[in-house]
Protein backbone atom coordinates (compact mmCIF):
# COMPACT_ATOMS: atom_id res chain seq x y z
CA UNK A 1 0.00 0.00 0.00
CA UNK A 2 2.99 2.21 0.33
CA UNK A 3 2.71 2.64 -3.33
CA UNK A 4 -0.95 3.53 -3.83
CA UNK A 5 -2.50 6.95 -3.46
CA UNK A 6 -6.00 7.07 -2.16
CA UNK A 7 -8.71 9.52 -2.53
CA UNK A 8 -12.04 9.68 -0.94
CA UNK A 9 -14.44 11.50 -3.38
CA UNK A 10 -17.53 13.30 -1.42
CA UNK A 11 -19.92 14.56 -4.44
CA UNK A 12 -23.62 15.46 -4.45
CA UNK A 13 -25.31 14.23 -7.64
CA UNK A 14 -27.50 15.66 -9.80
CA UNK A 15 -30.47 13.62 -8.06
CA UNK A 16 -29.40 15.64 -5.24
CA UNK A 17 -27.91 12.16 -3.31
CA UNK A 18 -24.83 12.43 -0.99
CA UNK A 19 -22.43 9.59 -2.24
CA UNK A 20 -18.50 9.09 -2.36
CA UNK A 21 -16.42 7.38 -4.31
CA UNK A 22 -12.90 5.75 -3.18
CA UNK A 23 -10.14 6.37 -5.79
CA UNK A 24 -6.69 4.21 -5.39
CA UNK A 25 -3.59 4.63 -7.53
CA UNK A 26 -0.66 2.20 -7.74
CA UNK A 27 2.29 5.00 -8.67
CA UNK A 28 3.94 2.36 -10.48
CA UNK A 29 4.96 3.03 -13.96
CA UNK A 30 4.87 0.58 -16.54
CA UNK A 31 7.25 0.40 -19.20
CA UNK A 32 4.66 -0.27 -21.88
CA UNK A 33 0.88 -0.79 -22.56
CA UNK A 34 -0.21 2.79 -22.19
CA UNK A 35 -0.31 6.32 -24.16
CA UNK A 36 -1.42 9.59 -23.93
CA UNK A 37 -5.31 10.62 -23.71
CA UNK A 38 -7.86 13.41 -22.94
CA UNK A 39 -9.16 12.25 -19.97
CA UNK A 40 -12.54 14.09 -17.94
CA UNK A 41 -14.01 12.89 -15.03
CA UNK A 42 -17.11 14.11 -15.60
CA UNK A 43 -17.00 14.50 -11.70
CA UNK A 44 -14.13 16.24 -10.66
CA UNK A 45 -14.31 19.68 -10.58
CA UNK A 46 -11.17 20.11 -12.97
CA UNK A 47 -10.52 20.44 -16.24
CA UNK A 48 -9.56 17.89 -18.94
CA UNK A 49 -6.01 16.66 -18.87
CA UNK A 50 -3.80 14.53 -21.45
CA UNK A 51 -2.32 11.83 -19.34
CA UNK A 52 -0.76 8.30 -19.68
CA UNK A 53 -3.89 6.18 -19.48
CA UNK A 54 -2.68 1.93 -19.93
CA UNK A 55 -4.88 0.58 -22.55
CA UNK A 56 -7.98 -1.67 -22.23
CA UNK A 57 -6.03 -5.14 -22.73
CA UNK A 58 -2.82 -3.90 -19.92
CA UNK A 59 -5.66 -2.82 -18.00
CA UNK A 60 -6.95 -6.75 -18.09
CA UNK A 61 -4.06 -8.58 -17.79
CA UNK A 62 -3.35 -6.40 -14.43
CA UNK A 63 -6.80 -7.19 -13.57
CA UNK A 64 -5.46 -10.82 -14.36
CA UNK A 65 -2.53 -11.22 -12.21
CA UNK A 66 -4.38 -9.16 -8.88
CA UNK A 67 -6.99 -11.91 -8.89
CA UNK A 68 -4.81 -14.31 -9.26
CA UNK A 69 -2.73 -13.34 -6.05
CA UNK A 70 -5.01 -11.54 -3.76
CA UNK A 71 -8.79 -12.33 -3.12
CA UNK A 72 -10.53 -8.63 -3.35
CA UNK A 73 -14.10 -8.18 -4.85
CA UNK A 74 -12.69 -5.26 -6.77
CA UNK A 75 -10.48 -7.15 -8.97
CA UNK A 76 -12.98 -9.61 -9.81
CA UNK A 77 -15.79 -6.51 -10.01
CA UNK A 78 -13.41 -4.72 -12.24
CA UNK A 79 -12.23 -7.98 -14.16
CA UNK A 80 -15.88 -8.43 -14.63
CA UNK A 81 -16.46 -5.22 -16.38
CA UNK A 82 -13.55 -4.73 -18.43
CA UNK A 83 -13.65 -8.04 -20.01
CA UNK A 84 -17.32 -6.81 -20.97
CA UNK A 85 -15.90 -3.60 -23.17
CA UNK A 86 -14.71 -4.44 -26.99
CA UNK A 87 -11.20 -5.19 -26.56
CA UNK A 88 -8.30 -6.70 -28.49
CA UNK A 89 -7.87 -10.83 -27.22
CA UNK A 90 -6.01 -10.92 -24.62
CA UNK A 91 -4.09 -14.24 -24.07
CA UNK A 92 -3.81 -14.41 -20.71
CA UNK A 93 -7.03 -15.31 -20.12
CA UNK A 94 -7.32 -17.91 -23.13
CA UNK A 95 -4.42 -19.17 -22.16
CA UNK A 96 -5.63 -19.48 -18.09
CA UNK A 97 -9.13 -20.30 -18.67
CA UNK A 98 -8.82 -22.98 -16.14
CA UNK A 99 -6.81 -21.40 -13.48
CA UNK A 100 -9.04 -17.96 -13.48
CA UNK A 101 -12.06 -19.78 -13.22
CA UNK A 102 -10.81 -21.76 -9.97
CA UNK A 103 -9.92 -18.67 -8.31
CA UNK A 104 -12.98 -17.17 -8.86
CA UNK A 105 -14.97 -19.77 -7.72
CA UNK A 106 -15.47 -19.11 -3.72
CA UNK A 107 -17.11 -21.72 -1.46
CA UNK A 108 -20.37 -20.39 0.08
CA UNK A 109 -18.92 -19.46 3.22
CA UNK A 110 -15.90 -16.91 1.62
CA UNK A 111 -18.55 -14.89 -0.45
CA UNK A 112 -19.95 -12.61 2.57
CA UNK A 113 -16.23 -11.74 3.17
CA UNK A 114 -15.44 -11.04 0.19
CA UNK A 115 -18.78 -8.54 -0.24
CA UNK A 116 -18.05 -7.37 2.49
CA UNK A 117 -14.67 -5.71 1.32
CA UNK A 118 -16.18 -4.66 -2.26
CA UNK A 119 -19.49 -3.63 -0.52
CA UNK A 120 -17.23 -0.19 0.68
CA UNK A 121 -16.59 0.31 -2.91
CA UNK A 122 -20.35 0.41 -4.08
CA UNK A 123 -23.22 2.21 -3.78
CA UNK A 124 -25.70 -0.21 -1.96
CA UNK A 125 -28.27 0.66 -4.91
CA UNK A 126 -25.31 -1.23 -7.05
CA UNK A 127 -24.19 -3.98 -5.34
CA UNK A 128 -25.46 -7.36 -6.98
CA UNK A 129 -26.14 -10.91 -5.40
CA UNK A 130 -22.30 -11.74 -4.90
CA UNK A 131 -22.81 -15.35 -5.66
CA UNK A 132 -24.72 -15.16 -9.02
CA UNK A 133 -22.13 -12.61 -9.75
CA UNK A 134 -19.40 -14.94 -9.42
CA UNK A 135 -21.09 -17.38 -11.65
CA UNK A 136 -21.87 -14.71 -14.07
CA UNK A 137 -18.24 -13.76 -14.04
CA UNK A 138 -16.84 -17.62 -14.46
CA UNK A 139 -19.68 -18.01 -17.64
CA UNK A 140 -18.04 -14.71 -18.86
CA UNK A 141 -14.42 -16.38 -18.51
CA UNK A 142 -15.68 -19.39 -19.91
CA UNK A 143 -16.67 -17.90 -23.52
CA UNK A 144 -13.73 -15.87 -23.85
């Protein structure tokens, strides 16, 4: 954690609901798998910037490697979703099927702590069924 930068995001939407949002940052920098965008919030109350952004499949094969050494609901929430976007194929995961799909799949009793660190993450108007997410998330695995 030394290496991560944390923000804690208190915004008032346009619905007029009191939410925050939890923003971490590894400040590790990569040697490849990123370039420069136009990036905008959209909630931040600063302008756009051009920054090093990694690209969709770096972004996934990081995803990759945190869930396959640490058990967090974010990586496998965030795994979840970018494997959802159009992206290039991205062999780690064709070539791990197998191994992903075990690591992902939590025995009853590990889901509530695992929602239970994610849950902090979320919204409680967004946080699904944790255990027909995981199943949705191994089926999504599955037809890569």
């Amino acid at each position: 954690m030394k290496e991560t930068i944390r923000y804690d995001l208190f915004y008032t939407n346009p619905l007029n609901h009191k939410d925050r949002i939890m923003l971490e940052f590894k400040s590790v920098k990569k040697a490849s798998g990123y370039s420069k965008k136009v990036v905008n919030f959209g909630f931040a109350p600063y302008e756009s910037s051009l920054l090093n952004v990694y690209d969709l499949e770096e972004l996934i094969r990081q995803k990759i490697s945190c869930v396959m050494n640490r058990t967090e609901g974010k990586d496998f929430f965030d795994l979840c979703y970018l494997i959802s976007l159009p992206h290039k194929p991205v062999s780690e995961i064709k070539g791990k099927k197998g191994e992903i799909i075990k690591r992902v799949s939590l025995e009853e009793k590990q889901v509530k702590p695992f929602a239970n660190i994610i849950n902090h993450y979320l919204p409680r108007s967004s946080r699904p069924n944790w255990g027909l997410f995981l199943e949705e998330l191994k089926g999504k695995i599955q037809k890569y």
